[in-house]
N, C-alpha and C. Protein backbone atom coordinates (compact mmCIF):
# COMPACT_ATOMS: atom_id res chain seq x y z
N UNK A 1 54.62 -46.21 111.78
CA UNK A 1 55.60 -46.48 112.82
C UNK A 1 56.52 -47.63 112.39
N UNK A 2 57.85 -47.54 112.57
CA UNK A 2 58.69 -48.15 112.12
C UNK A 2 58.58 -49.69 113.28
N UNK A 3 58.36 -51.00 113.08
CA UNK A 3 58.35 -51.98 113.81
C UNK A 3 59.64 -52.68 113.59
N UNK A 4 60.29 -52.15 112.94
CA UNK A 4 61.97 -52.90 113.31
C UNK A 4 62.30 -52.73 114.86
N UNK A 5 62.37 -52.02 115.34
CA UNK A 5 62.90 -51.66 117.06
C UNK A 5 61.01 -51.30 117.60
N UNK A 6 60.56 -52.32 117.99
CA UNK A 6 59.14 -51.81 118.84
C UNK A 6 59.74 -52.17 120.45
N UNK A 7 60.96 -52.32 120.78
CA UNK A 7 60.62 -52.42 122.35
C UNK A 7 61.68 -51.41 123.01
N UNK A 8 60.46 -50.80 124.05
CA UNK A 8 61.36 -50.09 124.74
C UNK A 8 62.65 -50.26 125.36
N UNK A 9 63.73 -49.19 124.77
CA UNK A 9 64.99 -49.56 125.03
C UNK A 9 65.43 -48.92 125.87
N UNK A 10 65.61 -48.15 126.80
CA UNK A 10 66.39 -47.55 127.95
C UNK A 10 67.29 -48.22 128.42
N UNK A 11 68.28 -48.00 128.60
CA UNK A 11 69.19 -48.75 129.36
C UNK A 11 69.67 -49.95 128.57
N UNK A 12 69.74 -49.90 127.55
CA UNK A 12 69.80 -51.48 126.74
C UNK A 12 71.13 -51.03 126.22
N UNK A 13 72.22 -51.72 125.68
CA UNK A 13 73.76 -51.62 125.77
C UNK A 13 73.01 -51.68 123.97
N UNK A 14 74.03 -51.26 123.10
CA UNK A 14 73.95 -51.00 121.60
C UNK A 14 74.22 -52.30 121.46
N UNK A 15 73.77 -53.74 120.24
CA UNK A 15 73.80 -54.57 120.22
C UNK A 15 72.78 -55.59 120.71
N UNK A 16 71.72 -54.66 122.21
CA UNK A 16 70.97 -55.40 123.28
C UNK A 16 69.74 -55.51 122.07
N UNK A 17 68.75 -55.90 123.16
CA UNK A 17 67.71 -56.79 122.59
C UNK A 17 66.14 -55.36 122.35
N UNK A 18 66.13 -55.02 120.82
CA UNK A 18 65.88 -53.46 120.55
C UNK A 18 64.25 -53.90 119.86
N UNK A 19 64.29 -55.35 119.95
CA UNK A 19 62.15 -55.91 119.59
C UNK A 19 61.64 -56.74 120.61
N UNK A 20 60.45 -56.71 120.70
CA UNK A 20 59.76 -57.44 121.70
C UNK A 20 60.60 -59.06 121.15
N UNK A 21 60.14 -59.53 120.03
CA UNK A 21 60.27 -60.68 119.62
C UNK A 21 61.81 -61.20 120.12
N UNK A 22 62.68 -60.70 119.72
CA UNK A 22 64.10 -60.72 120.36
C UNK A 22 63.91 -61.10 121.60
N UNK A 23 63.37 -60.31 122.53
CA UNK A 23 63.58 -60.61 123.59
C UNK A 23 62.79 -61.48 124.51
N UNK A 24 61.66 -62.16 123.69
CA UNK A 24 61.16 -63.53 124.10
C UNK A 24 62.22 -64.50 123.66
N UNK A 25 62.85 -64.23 122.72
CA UNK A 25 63.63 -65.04 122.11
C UNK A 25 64.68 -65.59 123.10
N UNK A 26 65.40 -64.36 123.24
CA UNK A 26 66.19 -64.94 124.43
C UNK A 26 66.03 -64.98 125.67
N UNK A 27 64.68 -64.95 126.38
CA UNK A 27 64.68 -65.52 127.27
C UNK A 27 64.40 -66.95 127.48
N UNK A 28 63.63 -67.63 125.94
CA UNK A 28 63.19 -68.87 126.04
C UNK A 28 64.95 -69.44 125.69
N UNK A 29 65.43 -68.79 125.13
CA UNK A 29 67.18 -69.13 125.05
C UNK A 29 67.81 -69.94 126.13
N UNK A 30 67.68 -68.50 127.33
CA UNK A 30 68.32 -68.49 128.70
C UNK A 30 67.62 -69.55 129.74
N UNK A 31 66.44 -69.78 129.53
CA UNK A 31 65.77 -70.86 129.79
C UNK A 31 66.01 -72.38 129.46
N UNK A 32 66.17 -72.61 128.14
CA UNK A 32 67.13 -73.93 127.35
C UNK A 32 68.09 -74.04 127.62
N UNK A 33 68.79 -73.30 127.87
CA UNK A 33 70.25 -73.65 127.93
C UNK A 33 70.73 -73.88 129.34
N UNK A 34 70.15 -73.31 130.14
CA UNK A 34 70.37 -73.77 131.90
C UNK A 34 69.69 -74.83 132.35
N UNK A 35 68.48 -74.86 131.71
CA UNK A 35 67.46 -75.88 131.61
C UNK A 35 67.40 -76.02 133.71
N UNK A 36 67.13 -75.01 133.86
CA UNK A 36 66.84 -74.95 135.45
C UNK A 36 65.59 -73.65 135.38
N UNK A 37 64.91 -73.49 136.42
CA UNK A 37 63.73 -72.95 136.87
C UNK A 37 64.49 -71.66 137.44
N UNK A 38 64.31 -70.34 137.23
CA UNK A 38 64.98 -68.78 136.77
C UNK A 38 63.46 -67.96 137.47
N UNK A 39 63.45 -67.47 138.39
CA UNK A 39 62.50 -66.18 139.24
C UNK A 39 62.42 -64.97 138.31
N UNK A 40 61.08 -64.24 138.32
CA UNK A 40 61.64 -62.97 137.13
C UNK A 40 62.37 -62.03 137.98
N UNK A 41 62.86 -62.37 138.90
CA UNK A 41 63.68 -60.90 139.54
C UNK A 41 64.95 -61.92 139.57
N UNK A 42 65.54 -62.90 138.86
CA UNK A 42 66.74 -63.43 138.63
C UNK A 42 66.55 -63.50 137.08
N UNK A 43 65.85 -63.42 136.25
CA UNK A 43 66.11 -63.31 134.95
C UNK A 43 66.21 -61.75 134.76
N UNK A 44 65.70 -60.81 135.24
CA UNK A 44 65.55 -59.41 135.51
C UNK A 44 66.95 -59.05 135.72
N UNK A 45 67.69 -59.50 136.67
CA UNK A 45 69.12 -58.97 137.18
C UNK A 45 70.00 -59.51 135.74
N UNK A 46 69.62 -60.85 135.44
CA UNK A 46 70.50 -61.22 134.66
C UNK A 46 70.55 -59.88 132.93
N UNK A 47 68.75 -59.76 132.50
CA UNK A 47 69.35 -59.15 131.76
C UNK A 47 69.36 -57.56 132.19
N UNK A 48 69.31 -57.20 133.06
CA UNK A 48 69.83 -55.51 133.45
C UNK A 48 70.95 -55.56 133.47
N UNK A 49 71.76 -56.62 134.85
CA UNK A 49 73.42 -56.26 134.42
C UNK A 49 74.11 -56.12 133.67
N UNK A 50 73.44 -56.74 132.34
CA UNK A 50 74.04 -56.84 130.82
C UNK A 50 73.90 -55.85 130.15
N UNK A 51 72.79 -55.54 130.77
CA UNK A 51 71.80 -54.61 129.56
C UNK A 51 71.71 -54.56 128.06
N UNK A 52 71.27 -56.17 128.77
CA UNK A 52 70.64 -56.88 127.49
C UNK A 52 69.21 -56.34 126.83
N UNK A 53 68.64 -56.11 127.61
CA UNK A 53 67.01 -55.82 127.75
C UNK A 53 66.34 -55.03 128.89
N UNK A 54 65.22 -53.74 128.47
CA UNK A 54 65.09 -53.29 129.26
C UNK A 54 63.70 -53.89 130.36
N UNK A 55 63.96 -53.33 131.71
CA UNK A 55 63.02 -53.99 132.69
C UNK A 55 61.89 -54.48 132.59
N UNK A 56 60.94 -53.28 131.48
CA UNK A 56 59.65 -53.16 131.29
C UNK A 56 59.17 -54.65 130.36
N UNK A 57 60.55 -54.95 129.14
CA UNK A 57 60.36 -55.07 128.27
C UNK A 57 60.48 -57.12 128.37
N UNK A 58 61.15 -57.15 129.43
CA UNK A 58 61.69 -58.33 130.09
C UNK A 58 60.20 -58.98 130.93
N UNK A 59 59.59 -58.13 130.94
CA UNK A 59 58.41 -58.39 132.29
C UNK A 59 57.53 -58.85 131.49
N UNK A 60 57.19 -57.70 129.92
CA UNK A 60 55.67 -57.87 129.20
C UNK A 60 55.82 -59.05 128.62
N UNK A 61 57.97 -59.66 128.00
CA UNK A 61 58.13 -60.61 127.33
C UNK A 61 57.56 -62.23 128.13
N UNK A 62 57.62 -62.11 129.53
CA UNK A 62 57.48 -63.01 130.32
C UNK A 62 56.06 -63.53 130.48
N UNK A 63 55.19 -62.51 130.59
CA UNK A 63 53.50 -62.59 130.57
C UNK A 63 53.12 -62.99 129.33
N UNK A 64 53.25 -62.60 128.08
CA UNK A 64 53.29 -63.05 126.79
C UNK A 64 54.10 -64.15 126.68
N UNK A 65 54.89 -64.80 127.11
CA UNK A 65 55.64 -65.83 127.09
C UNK A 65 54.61 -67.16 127.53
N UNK A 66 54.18 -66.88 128.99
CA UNK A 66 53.41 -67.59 130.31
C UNK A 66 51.87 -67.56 129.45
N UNK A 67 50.91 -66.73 128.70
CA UNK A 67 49.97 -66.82 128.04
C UNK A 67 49.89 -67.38 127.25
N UNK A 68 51.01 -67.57 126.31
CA UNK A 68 51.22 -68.17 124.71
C UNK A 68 51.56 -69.62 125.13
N UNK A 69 51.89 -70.20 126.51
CA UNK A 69 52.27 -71.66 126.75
C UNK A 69 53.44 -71.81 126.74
N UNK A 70 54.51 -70.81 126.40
CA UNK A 70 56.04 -71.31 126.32
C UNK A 70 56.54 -71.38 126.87
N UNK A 71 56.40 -71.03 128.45
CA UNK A 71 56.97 -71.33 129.45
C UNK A 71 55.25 -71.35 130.63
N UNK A 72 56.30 -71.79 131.40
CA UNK A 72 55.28 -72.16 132.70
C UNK A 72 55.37 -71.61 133.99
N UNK A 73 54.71 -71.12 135.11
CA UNK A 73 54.78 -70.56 136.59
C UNK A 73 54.98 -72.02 137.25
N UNK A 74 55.52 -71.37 138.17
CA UNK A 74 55.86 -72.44 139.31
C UNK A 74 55.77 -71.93 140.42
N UNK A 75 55.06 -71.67 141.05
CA UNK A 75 55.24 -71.16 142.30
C UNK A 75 55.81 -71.48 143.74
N UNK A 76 56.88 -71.22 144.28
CA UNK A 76 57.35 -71.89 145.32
C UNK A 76 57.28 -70.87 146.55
N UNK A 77 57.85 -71.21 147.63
CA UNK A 77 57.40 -70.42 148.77
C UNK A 77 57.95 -69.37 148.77
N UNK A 78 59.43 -68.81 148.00
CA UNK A 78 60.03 -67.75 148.17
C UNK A 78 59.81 -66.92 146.79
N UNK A 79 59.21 -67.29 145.75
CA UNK A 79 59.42 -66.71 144.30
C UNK A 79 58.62 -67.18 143.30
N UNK A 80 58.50 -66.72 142.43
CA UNK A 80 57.69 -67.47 140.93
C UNK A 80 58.72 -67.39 140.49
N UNK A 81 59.07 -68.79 140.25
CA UNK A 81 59.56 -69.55 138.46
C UNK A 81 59.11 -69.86 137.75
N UNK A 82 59.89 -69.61 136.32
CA UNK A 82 59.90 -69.90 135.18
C UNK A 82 60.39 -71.15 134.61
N UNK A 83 59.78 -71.97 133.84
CA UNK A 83 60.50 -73.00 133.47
C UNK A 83 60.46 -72.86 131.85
N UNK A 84 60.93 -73.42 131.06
CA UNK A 84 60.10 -73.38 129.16
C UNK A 84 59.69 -74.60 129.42
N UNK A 85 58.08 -74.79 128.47
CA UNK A 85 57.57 -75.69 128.01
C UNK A 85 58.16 -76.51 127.01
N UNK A 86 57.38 -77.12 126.59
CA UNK A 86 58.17 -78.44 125.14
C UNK A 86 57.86 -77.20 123.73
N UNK A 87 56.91 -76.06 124.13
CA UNK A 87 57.09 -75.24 122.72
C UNK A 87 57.57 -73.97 122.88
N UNK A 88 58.17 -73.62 124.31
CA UNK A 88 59.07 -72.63 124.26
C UNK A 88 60.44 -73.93 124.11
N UNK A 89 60.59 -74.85 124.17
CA UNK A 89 62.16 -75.34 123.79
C UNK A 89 61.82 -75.39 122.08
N UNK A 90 60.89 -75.45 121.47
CA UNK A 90 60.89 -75.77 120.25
C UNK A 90 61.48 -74.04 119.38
N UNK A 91 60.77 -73.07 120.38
CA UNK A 91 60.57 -71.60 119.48
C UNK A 91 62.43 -71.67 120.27
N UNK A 92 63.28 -71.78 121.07
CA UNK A 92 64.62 -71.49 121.64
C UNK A 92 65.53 -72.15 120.53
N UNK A 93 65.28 -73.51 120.19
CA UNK A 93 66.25 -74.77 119.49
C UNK A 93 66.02 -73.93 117.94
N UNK A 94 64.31 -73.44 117.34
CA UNK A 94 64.76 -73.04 115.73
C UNK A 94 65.29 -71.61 115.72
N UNK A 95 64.88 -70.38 116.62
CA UNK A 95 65.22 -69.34 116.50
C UNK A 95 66.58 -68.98 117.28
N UNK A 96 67.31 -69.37 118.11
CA UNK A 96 68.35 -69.32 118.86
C UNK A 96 69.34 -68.50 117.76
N UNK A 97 69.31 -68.81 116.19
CA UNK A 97 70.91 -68.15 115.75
C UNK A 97 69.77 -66.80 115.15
N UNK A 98 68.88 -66.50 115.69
CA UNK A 98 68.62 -65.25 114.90
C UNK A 98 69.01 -64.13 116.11
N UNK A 99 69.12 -64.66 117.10
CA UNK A 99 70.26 -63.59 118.00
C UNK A 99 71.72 -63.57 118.00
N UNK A 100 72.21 -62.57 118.11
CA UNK A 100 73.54 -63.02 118.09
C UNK A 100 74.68 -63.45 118.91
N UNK A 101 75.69 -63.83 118.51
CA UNK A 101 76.26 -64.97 119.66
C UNK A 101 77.16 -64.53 120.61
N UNK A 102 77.42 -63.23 120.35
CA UNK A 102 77.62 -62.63 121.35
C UNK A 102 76.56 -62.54 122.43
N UNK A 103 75.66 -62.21 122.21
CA UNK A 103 73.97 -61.68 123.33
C UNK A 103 73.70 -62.93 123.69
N UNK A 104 73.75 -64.01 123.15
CA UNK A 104 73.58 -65.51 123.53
C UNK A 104 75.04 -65.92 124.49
N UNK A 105 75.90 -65.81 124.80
CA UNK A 105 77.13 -66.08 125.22
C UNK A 105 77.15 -65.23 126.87
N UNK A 106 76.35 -63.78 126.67
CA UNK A 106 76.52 -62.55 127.54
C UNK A 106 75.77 -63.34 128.17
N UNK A 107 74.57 -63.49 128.03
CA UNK A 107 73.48 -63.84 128.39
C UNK A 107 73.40 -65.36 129.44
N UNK A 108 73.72 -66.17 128.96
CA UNK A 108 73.92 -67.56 129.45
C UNK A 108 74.99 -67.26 130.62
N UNK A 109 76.34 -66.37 129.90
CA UNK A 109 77.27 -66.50 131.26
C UNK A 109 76.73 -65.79 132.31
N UNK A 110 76.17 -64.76 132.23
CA UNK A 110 75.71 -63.91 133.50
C UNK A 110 74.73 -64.84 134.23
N UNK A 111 73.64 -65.19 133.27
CA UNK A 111 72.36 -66.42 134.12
C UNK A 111 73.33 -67.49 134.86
N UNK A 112 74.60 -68.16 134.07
CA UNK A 112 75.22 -69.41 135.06
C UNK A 112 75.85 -68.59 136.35
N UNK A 113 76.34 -67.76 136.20
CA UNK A 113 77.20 -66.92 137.29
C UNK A 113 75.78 -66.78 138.47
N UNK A 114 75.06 -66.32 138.04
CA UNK A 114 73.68 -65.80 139.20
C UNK A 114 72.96 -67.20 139.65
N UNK A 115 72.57 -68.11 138.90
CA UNK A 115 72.56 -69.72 139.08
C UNK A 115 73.69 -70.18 140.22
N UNK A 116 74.80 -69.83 139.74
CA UNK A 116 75.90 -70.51 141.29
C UNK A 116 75.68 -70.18 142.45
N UNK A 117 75.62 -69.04 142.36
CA UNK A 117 75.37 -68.02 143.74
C UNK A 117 74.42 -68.07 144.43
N UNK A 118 73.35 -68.24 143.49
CA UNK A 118 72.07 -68.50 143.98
C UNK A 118 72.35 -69.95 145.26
N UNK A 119 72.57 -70.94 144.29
CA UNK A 119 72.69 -72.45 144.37
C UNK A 119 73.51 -72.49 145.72
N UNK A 120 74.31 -71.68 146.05
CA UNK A 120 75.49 -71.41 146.75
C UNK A 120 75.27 -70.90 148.24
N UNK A 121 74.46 -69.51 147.99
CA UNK A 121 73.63 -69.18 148.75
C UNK A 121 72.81 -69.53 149.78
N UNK A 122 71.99 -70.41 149.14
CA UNK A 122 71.16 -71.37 149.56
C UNK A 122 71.64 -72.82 150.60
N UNK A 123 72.67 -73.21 150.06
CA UNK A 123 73.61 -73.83 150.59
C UNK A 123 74.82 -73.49 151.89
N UNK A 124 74.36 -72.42 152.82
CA UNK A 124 75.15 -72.11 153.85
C UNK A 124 74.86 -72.48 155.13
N UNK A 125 75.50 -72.52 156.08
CA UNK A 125 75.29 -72.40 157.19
C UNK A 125 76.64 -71.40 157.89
N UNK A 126 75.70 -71.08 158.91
CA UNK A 126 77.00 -70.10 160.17
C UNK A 126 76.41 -70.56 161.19
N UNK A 127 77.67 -70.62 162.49
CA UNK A 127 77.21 -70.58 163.65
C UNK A 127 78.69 -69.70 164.56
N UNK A 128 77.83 -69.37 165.88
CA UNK A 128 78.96 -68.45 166.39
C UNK A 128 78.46 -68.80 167.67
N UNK A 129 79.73 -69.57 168.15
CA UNK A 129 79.52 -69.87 169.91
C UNK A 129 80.92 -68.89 170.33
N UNK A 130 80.28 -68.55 171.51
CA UNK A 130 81.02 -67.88 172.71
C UNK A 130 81.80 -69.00 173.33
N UNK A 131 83.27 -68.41 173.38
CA UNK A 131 84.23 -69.47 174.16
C UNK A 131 84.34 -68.51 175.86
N UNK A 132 84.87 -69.60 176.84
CA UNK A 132 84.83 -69.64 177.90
C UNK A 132 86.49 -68.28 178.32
N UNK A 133 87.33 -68.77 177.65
CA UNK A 133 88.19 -68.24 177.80
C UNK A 133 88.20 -66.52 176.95
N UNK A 134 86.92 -66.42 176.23
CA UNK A 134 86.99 -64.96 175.57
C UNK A 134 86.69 -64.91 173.98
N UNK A 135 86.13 -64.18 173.28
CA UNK A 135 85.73 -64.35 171.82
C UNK A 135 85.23 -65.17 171.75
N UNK A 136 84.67 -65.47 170.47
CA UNK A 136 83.72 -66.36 169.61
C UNK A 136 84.49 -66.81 168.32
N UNK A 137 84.26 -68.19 168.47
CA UNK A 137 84.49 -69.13 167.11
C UNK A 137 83.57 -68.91 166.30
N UNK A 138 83.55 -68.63 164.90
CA UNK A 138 82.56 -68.42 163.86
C UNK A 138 82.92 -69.51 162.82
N UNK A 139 81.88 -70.85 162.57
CA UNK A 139 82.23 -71.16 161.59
C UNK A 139 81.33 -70.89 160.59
N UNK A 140 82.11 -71.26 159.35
CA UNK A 140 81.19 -70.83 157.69
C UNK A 140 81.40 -72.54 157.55
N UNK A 141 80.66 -72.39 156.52
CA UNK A 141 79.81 -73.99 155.71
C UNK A 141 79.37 -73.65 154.39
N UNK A 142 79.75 -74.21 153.11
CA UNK A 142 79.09 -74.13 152.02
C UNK A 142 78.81 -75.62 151.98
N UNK A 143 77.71 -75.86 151.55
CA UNK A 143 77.98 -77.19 151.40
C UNK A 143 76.26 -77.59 149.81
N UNK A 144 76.60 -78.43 149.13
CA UNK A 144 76.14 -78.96 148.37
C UNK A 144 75.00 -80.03 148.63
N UNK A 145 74.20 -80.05 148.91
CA UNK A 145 73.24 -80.57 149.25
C UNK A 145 74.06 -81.66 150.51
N UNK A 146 74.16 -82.80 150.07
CA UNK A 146 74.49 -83.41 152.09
C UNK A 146 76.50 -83.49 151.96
N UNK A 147 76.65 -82.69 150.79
CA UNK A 147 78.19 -82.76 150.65
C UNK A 147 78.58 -81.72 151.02
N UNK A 148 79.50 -81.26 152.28
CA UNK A 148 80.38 -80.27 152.46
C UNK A 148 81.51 -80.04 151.69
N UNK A 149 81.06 -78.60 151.24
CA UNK A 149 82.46 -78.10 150.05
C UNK A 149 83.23 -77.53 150.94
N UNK A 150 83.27 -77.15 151.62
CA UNK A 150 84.37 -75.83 152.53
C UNK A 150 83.33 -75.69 154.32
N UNK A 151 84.48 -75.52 154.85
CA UNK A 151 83.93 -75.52 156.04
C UNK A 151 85.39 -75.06 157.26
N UNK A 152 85.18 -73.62 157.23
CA UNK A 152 86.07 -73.25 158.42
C UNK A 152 85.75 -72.43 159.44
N UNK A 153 86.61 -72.61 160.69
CA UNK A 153 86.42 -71.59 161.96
C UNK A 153 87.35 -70.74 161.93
N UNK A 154 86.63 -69.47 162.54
CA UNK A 154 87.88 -68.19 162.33
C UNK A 154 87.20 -67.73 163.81
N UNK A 155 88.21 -67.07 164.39
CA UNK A 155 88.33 -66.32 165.88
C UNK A 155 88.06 -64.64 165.62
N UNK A 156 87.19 -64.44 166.30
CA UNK A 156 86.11 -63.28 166.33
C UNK A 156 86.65 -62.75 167.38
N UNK A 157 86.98 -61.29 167.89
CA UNK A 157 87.28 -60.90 169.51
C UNK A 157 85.93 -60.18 170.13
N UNK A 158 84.95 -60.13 169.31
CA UNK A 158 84.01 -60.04 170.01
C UNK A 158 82.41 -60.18 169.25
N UNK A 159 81.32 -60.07 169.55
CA UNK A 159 80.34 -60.44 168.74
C UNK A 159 79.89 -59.21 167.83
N UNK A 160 80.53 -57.99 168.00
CA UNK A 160 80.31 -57.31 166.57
C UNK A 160 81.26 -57.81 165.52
N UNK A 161 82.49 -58.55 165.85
CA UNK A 161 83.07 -58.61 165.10
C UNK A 161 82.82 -60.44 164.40
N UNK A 162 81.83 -61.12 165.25
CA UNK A 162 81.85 -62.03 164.48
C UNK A 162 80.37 -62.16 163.79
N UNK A 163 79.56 -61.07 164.50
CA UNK A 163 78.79 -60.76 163.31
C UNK A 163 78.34 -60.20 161.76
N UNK A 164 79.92 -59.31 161.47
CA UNK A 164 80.39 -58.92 160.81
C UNK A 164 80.80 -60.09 159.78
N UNK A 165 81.49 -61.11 160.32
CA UNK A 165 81.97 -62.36 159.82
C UNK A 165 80.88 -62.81 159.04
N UNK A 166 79.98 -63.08 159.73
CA UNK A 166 78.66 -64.57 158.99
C UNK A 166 77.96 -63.21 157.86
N UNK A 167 77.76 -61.85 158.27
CA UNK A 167 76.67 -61.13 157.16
C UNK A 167 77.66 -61.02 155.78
N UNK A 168 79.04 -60.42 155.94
CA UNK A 168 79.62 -60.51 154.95
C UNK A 168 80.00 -61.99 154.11
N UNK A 169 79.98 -63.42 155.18
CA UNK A 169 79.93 -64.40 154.37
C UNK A 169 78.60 -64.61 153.68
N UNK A 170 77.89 -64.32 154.29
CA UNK A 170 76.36 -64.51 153.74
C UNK A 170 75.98 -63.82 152.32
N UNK A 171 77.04 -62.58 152.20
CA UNK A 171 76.33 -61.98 151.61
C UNK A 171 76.98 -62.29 150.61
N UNK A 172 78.34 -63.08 150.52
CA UNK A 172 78.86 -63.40 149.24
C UNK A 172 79.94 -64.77 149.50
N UNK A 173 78.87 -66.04 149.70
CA UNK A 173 79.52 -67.08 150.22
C UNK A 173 81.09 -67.63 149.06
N UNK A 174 80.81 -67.28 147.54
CA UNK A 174 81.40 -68.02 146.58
C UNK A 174 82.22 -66.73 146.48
N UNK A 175 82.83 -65.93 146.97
CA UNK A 175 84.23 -65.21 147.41
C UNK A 175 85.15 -66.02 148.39
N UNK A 176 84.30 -66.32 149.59
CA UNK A 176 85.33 -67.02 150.18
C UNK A 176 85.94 -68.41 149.37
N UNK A 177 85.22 -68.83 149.09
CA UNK A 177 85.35 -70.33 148.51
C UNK A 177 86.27 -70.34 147.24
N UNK A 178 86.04 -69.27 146.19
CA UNK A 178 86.98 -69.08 145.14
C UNK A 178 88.45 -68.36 145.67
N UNK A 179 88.34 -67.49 146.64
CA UNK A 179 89.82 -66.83 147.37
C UNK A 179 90.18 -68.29 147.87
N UNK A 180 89.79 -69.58 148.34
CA UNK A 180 90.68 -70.53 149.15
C UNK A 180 91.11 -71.17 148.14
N UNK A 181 90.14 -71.55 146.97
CA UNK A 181 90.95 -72.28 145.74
C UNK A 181 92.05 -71.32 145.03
N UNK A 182 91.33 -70.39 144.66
CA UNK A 182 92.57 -69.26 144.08
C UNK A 182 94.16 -69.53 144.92
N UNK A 183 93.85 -69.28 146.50
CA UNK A 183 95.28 -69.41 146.55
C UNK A 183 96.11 -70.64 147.15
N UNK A 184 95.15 -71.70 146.89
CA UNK A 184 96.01 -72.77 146.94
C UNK A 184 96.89 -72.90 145.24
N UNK A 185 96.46 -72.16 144.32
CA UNK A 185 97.02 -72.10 142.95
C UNK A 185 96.83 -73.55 142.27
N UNK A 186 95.61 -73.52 142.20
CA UNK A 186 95.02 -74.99 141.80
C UNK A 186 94.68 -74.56 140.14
């Protein structure tokens, strides 16, 4: 059996990550370089959307990763994270250029993009009071830990419609926030 390509590839884009080893590789990568704590169903999205690596192959790399010491569980109330250890940063810092810099580049930007959102996400508030005179004020809130980034009220004519408001902000808070910078033409 040929062990140049041993990991299952389905769905993996030509260029993607076609050995097991590869693809510990770059996840202890994607791990160094954000140097933030990554859920396997947020390292999972990151490399499917790419299709960098396939699902199966992303999961066995992670358990073999978590056994061998190179990274670590974290368990918090909503998810298991991942963090790298001091010898998954050691196996990321010597092997990093044996991937290529394209797959290292794909890779990092998609994890920072899902990192914001996340971060972003997490960071909302809505509220929707009923006015006296008719409709509901809905405001949105992004805000950064005790720093408010954006914060506006918009007029709802009724509560399907300002429920409509908070699920679609909810569901993609860093649209609104990039459409208000976008068109101030900053």
């Amino acid at each position: 059996m040929d062990t140049q390509y041993d990991a299952f590839s389905e769905g993996v884009i030509l260029g993607g990550m076609r050995t097991k080893n590869d693809v510990r590789i770059l996840l202890c990568y994607i791990l160094k370089s954000l140097n933030a704590p990554f859920s396997k169903a947020m390292l999972n999205e990151v490399l499917q959307t790419t299709a960098l690596a396939n699902f199966f192959e992303v999961n066995d790399a992670l358990a073999a990763l978590t056994d061998g010491g190179f990274v670590s569980l974290l368990s918090r109330e909503d998810d298991d994270y991942y963090t790298l250890t001091d010898s998954g940063r050691v196996i990321a810092e010597r092997l990093e250029t044996d991937l290529p810099r394209q797959v290292r580049e794909t890779a990092v930007a998609a994890a920072m993009e899902l990192l914001s959102r996340q971060r972003v996400r997490y960071g909302t508030e809505t509220k929707i009071v009923k006015l006296e005179q008719g409709g509901y004020h809905v405001t949105l809130m992004i805000k950064d830990q005790d720093t408010v980034m954006l914060q506006t009220v918009l007029f709802a004519a009724d509560s399907l419609q300002a429920n409509a408001i908070t699920e679609a902000f909810s569901a993609d808070p860093h649209r609104l926030y990039s459409g208000v910078i976008d068109s101030l033409d900053l």
